[in-house]
PDB file of N, CA and C in Angstrom:
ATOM      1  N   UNK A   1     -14.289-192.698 109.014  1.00  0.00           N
ATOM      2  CA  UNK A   1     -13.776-191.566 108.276  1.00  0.00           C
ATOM      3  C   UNK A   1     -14.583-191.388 107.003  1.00  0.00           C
ATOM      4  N   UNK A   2     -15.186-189.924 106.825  1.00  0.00           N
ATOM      5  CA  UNK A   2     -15.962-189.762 105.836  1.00  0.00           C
ATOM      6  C   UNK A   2     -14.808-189.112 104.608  1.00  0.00           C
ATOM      7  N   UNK A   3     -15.597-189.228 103.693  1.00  0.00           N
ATOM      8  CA  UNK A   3     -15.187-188.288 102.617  1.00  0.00           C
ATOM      9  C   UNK A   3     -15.480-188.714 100.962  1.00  0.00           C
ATOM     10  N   UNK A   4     -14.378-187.952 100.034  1.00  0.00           N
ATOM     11  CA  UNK A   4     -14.495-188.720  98.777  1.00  0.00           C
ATOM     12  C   UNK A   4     -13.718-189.462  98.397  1.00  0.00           C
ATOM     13  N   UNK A   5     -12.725-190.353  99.452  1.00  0.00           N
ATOM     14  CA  UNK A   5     -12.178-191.402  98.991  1.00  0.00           C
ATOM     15  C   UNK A   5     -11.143-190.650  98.547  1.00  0.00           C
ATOM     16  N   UNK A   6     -11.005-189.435  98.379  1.00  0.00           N
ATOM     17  CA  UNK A   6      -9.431-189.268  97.708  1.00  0.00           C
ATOM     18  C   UNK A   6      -8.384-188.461  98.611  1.00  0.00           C
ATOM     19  N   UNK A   7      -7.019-188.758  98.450  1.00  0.00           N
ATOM     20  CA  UNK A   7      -6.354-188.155  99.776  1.00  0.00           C
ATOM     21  C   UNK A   7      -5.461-186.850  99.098  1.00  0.00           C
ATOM     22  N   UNK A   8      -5.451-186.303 100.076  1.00  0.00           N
ATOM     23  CA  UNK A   8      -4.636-184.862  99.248  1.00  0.00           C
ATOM     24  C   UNK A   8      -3.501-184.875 100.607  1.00  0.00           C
ATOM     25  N   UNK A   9      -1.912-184.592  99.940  1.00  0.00           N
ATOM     26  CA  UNK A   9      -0.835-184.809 100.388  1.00  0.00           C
ATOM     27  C   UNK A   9      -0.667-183.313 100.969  1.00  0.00           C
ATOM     28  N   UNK A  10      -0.452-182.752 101.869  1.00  0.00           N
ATOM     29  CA  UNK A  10       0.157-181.411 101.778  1.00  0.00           C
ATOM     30  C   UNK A  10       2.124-181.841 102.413  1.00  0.00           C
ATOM     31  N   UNK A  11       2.918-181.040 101.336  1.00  0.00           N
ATOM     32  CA  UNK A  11       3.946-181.452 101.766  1.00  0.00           C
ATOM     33  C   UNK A  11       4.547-179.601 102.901  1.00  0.00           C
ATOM     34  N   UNK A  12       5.025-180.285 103.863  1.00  0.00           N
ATOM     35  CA  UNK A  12       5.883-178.989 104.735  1.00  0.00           C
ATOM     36  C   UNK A  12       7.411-179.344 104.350  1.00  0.00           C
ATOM     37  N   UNK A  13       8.144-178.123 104.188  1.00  0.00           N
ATOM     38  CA  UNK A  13       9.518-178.247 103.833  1.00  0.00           C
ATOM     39  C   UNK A  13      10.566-177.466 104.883  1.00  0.00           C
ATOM     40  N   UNK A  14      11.359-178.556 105.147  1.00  0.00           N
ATOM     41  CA  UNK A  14      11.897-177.616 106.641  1.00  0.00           C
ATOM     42  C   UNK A  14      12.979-176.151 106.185  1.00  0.00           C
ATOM     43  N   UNK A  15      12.570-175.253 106.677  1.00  0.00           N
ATOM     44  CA  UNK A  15      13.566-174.311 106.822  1.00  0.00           C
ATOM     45  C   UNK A  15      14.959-174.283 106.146  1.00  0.00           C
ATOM     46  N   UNK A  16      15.774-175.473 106.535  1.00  0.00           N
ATOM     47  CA  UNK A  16      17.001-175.648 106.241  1.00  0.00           C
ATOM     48  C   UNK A  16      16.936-176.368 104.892  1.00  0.00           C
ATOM     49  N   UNK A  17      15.913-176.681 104.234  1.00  0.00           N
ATOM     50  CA  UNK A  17      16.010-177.174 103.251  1.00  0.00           C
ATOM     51  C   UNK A  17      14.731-176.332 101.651  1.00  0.00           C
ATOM     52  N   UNK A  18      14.829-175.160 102.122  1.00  0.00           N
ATOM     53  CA  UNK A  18      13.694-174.442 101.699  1.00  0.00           C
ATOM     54  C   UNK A  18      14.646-174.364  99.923  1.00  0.00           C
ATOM     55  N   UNK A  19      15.930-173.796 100.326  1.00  0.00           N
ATOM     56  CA  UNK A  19      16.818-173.215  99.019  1.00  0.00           C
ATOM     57  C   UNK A  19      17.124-174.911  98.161  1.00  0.00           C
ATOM     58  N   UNK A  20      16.839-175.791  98.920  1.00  0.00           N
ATOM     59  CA  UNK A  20      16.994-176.596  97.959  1.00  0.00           C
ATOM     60  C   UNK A  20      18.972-177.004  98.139  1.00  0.00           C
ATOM     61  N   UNK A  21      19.139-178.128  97.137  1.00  0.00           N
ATOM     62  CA  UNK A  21      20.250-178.330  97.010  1.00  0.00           C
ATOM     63  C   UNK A  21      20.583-178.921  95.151  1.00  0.00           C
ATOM     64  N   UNK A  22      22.168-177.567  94.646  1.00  0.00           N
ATOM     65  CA  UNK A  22      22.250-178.329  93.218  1.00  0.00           C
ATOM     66  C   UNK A  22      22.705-179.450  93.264  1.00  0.00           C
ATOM     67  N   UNK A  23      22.369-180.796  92.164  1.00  0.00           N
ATOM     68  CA  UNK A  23      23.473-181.563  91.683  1.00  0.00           C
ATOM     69  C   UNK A  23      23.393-181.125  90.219  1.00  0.00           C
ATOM     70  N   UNK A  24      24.696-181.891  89.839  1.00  0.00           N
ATOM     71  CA  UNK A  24      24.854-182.476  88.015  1.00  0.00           C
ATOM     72  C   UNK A  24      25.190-183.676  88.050  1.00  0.00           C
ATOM     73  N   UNK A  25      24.640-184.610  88.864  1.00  0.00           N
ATOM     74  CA  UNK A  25      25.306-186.157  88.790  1.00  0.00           C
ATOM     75  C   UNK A  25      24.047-186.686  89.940  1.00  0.00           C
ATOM     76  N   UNK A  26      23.877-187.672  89.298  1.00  0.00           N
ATOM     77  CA  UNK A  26      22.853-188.993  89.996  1.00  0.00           C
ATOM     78  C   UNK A  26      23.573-190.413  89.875  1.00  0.00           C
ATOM     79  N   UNK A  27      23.914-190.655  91.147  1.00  0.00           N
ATOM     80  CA  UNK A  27      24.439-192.301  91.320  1.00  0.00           C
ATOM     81  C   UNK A  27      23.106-193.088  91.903  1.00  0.00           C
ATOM     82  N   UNK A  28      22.763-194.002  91.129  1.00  0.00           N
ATOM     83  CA  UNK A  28      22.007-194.650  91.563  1.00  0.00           C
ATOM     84  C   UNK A  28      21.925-196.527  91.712  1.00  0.00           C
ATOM     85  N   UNK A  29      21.802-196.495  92.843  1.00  0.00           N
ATOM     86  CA  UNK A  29      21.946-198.188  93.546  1.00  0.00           C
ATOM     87  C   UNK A  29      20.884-198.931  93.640  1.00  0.00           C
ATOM     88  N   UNK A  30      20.741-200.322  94.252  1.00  0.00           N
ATOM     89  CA  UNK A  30      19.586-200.929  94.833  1.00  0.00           C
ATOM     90  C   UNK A  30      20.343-202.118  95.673  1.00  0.00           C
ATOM     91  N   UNK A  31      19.373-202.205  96.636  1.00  0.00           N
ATOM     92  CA  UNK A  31      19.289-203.534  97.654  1.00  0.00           C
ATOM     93  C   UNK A  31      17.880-204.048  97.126  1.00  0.00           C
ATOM     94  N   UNK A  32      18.061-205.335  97.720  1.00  0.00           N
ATOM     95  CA  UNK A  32      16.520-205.610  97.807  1.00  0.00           C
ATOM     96  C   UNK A  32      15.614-205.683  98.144  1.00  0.00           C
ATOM     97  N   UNK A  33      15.643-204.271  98.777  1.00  0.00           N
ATOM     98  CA  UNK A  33      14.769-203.999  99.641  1.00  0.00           C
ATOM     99  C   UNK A  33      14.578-202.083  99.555  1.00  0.00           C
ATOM    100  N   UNK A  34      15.386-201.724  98.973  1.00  0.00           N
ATOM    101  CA  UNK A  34      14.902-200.050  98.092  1.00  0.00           C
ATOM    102  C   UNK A  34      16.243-199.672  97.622  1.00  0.00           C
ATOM    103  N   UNK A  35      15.848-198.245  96.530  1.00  0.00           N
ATOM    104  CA  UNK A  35      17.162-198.099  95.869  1.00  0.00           C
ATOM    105  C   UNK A  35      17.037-196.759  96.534  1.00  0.00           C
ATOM    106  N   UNK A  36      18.316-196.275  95.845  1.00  0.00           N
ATOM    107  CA  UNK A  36      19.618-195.197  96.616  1.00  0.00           C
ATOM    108  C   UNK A  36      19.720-194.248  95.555  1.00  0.00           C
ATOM    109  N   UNK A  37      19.464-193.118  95.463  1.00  0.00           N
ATOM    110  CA  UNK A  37      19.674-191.866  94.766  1.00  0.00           C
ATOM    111  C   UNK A  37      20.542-190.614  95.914  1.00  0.00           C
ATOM    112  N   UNK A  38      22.122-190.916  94.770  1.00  0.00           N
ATOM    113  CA  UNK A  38      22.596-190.348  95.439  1.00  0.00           C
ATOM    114  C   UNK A  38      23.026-189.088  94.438  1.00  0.00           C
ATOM    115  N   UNK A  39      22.352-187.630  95.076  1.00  0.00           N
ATOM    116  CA  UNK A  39      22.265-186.584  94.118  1.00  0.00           C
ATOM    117  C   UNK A  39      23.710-186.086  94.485  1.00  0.00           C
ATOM    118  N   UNK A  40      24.886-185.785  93.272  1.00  0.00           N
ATOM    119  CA  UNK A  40      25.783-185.238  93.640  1.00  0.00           C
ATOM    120  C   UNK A  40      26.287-184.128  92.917  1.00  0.00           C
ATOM    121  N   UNK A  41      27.481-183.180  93.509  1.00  0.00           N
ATOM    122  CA  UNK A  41      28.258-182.153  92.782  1.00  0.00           C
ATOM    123  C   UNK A  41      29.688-182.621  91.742  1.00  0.00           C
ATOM    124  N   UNK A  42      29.914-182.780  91.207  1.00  0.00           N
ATOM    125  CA  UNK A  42      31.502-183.196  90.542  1.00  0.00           C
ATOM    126  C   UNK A  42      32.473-181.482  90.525  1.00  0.00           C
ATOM    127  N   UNK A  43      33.425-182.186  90.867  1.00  0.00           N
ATOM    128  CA  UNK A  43      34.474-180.853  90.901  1.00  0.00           C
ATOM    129  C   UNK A  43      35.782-181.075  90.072  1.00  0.00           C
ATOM    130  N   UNK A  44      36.278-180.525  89.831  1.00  0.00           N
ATOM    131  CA  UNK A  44      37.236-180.418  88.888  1.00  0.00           C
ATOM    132  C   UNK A  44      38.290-181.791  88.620  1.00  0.00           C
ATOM    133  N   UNK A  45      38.457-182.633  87.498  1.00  0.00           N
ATOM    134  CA  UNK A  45      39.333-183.922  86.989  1.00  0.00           C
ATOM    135  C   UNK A  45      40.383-183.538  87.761  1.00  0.00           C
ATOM    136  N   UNK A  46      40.902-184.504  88.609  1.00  0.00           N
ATOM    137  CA  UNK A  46      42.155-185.216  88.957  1.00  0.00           C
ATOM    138  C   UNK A  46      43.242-185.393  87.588  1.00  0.00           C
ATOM    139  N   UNK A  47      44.398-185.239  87.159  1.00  0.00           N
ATOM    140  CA  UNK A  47      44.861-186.098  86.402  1.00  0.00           C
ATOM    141  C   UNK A  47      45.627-187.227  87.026  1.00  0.00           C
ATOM    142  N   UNK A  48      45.374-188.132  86.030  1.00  0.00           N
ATOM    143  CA  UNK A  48      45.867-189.537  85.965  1.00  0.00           C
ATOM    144  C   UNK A  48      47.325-189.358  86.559  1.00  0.00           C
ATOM    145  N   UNK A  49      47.690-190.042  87.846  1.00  0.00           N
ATOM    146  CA  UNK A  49      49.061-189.851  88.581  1.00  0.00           C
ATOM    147  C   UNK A  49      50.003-191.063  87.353  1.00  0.00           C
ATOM    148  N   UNK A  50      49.276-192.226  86.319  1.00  0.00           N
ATOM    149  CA  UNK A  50      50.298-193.187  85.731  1.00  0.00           C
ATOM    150  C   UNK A  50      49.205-192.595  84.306  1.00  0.00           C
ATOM    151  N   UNK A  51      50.336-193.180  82.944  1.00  0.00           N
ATOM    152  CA  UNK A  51      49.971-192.835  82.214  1.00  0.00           C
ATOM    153  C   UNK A  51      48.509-194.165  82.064  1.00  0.00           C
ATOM    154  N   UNK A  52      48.452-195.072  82.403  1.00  0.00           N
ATOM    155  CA  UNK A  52      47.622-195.716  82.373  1.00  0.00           C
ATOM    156  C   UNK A  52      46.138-195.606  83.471  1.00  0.00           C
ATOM    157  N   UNK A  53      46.434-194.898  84.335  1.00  0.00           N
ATOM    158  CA  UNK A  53      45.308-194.755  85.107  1.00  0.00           C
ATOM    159  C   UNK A  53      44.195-193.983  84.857  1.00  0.00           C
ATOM    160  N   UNK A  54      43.143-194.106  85.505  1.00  0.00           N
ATOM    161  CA  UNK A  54      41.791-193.321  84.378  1.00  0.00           C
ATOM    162  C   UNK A  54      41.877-191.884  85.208  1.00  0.00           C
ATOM    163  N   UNK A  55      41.255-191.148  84.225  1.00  0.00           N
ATOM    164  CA  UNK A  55      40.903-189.608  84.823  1.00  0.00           C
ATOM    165  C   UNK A  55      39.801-189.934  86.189  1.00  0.00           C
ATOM    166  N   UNK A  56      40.256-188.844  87.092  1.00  0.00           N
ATOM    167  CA  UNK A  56      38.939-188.796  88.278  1.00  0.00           C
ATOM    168  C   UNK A  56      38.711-187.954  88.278  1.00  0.00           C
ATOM    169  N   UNK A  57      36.994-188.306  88.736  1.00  0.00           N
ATOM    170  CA  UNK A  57      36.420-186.641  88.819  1.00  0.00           C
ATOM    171  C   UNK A  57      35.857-187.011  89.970  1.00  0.00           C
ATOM    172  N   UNK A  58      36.426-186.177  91.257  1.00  0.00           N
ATOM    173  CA  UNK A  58      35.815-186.057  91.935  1.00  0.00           C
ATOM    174  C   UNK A  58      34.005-185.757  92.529  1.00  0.00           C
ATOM    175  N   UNK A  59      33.340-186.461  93.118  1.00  0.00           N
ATOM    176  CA  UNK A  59      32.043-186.227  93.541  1.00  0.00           C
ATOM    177  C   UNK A  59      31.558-185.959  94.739  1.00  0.00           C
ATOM    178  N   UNK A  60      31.338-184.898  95.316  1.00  0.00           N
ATOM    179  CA  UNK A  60      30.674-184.583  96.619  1.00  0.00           C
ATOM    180  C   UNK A  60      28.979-184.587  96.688  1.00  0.00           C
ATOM    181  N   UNK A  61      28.887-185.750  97.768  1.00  0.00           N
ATOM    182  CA  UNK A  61      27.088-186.690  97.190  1.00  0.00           C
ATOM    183  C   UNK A  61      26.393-185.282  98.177  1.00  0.00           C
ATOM    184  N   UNK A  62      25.052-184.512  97.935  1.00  0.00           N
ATOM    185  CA  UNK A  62      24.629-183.443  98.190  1.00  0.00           C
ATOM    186  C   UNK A  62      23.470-183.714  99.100  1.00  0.00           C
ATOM    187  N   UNK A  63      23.134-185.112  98.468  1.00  0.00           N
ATOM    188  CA  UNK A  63      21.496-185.579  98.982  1.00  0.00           C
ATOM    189  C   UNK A  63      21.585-186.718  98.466  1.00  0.00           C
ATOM    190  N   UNK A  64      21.609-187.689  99.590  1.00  0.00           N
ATOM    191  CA  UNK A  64      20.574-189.174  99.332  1.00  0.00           C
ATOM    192  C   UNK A  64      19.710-189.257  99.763  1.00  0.00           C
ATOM    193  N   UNK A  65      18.717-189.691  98.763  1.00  0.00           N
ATOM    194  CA  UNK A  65      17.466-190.031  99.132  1.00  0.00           C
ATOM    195  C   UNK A  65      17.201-191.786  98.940  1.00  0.00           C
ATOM    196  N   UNK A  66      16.617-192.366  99.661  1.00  0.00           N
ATOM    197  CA  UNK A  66      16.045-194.101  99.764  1.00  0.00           C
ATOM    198  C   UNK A  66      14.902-193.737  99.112  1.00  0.00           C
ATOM    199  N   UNK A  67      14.642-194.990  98.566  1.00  0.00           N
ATOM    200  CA  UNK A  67      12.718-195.264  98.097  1.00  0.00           C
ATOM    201  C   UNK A  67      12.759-196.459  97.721  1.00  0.00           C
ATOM    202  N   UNK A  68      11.465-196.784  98.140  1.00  0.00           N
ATOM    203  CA  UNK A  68      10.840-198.638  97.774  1.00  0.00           C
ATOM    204  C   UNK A  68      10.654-198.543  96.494  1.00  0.00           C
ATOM    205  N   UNK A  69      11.294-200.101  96.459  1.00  0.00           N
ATOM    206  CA  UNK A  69      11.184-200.480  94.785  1.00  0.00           C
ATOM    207  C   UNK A  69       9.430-200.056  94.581  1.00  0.00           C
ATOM    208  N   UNK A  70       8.548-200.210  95.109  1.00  0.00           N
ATOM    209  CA  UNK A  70       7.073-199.417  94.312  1.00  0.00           C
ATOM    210  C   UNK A  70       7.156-198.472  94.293  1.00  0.00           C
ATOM    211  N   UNK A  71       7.936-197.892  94.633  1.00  0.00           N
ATOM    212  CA  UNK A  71       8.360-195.930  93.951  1.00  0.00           C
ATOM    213  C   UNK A  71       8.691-195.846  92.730  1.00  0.00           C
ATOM    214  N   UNK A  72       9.364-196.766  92.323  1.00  0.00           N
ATOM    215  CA  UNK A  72      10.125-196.387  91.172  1.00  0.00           C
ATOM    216  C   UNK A  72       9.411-195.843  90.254  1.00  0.00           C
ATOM    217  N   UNK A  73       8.180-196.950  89.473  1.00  0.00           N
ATOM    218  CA  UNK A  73       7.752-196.462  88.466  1.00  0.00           C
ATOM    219  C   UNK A  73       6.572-195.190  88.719  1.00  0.00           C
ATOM    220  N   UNK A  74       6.362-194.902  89.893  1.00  0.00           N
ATOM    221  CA  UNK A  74       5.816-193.438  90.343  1.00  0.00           C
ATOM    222  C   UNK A  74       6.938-192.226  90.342  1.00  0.00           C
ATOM    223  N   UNK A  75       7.574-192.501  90.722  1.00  0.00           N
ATOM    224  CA  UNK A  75       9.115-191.883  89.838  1.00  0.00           C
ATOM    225  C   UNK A  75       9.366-191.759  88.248  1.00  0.00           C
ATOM    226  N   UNK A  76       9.225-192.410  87.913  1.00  0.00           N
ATOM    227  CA  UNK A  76       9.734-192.221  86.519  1.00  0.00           C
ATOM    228  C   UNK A  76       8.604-191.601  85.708  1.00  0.00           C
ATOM    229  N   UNK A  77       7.538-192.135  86.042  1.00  0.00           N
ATOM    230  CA  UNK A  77       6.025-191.243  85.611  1.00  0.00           C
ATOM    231  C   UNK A  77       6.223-190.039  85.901  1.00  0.00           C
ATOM    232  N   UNK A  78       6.468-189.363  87.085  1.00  0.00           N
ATOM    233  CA  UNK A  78       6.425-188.093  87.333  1.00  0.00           C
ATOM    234  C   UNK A  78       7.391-187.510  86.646  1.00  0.00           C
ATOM    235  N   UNK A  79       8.783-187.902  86.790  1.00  0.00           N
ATOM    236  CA  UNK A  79       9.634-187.710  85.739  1.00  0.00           C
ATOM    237  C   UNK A  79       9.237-187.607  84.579  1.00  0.00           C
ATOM    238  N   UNK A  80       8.619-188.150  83.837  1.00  0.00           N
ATOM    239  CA  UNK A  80       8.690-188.407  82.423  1.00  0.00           C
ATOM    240  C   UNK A  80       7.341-187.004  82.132  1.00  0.00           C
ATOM    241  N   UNK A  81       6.307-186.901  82.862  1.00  0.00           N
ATOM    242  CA  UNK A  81       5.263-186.121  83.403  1.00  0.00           C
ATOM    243  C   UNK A  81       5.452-184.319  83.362  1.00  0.00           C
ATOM    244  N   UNK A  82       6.546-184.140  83.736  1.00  0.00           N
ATOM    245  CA  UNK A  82       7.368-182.835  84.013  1.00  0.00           C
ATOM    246  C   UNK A  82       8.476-182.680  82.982  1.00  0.00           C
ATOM    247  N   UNK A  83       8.808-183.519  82.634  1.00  0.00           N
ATOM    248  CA  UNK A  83       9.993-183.253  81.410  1.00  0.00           C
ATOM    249  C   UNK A  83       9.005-183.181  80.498  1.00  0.00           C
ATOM    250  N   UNK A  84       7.794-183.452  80.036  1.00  0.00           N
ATOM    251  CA  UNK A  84       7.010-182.827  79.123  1.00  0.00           C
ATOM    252  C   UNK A  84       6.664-181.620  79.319  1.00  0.00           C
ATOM    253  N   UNK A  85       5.797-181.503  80.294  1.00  0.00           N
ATOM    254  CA  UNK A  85       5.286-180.093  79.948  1.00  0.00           C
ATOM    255  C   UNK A  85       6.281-179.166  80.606  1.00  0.00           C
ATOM    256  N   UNK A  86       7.840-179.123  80.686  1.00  0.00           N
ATOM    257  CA  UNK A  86       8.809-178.468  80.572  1.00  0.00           C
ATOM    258  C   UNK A  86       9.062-178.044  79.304  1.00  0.00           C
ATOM    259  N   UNK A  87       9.446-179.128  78.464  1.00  0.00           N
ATOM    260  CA  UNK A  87       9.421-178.977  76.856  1.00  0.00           C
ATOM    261  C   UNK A  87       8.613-178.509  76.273  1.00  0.00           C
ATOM    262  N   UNK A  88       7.054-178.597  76.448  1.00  0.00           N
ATOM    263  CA  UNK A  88       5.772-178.005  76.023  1.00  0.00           C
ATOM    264  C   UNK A  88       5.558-176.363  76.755  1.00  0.00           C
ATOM    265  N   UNK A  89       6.771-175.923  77.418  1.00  0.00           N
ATOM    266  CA  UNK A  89       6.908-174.824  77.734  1.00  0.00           C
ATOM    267  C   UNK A  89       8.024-174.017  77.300  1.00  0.00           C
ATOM    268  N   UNK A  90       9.189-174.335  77.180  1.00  0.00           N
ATOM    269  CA  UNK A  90      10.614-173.981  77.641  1.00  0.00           C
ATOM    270  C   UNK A  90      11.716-174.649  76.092  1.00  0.00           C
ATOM    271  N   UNK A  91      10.863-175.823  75.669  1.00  0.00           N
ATOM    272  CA  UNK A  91      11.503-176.399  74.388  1.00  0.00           C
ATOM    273  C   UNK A  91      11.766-177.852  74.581  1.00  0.00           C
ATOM    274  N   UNK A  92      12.744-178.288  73.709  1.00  0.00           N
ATOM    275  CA  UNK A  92      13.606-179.423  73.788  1.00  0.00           C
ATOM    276  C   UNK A  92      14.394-179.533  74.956  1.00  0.00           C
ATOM    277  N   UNK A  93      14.574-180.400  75.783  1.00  0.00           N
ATOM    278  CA  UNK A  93      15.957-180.446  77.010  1.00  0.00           C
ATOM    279  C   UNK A  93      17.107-181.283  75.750  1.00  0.00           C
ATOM    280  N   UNK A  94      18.073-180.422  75.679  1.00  0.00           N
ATOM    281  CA  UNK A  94      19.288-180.750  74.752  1.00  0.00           C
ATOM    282  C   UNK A  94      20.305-181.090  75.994  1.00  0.00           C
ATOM    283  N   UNK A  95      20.920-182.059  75.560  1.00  0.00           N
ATOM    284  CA  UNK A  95      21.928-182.587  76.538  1.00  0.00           C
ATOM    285  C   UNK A  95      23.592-181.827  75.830  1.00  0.00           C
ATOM    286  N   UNK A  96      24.414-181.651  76.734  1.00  0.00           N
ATOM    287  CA  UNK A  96      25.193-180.733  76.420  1.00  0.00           C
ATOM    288  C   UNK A  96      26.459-181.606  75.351  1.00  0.00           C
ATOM    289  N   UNK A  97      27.247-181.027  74.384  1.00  0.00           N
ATOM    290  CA  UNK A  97      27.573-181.437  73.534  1.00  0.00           C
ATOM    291  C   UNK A  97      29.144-182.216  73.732  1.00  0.00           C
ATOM    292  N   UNK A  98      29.551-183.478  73.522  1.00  0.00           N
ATOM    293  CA  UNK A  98      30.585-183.718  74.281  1.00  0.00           C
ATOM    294  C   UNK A  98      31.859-183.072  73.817  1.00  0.00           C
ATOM    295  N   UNK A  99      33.118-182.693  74.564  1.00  0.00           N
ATOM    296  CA  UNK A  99      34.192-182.138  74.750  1.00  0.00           C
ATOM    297  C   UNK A  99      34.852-181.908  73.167  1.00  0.00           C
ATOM    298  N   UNK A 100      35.079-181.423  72.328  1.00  0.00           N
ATOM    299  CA  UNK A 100      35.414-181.334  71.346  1.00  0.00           C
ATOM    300  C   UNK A 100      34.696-181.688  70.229  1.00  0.00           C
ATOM    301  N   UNK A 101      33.295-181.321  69.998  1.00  0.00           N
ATOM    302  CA  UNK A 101      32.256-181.480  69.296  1.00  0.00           C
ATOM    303  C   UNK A 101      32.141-182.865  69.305  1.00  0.00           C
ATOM    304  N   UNK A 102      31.125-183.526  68.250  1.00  0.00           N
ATOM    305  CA  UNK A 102      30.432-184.996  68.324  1.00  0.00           C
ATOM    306  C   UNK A 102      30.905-185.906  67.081  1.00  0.00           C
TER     307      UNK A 102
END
């Protein structure tokens, strides 16, 4: 195999997954052998059935995705990669302010 040694990825995206899917919630796991990103929706607090029991918020998981622990930090690079020149476009990413001011 000839060439310049460098590989170019082309990614195909199926049909059913063209629109994509939202979350607002990332659960994330590991075995030892790859971790678990589980992208999810939250829907509206449960209240507490005892006065002592905690609030629930329901989560409907949208997309899990697996990846080898040598993903990770190719993950977080790209991450970290795109949240810049988001900001170097678009501004600051401000995280939203908690429930009755701070």
């Amino acid at each position: 195999m000839e060439g310049s040694g460098q590989a170019q990825f082309a990614f195909t995206v199926p049909p059913e997954l063209e629109t994509g899917r939202y979350a607002n919630l990332l659960g994330i796991w590991h075995t030892g052998h790859e971790f678990t990103l589980d992208f999810s929706v939250t829907g509206p607090a449960m209240p507490p059935e005892a006065p002592d029991d905690p609030l629930t918020i329901p989560c409907q998981v949208v997309a899990r995705v697996k990846i080898a622990p040598s993903l990770v930090f190719d993950l977080l690079q790209a991450l970290n990669e795109n949240m810049t020149r988001y900001e170097e476009s678009y501004g600051e990413i401000k995280r939203p302010e908690p429930p009755g001011g701070s």
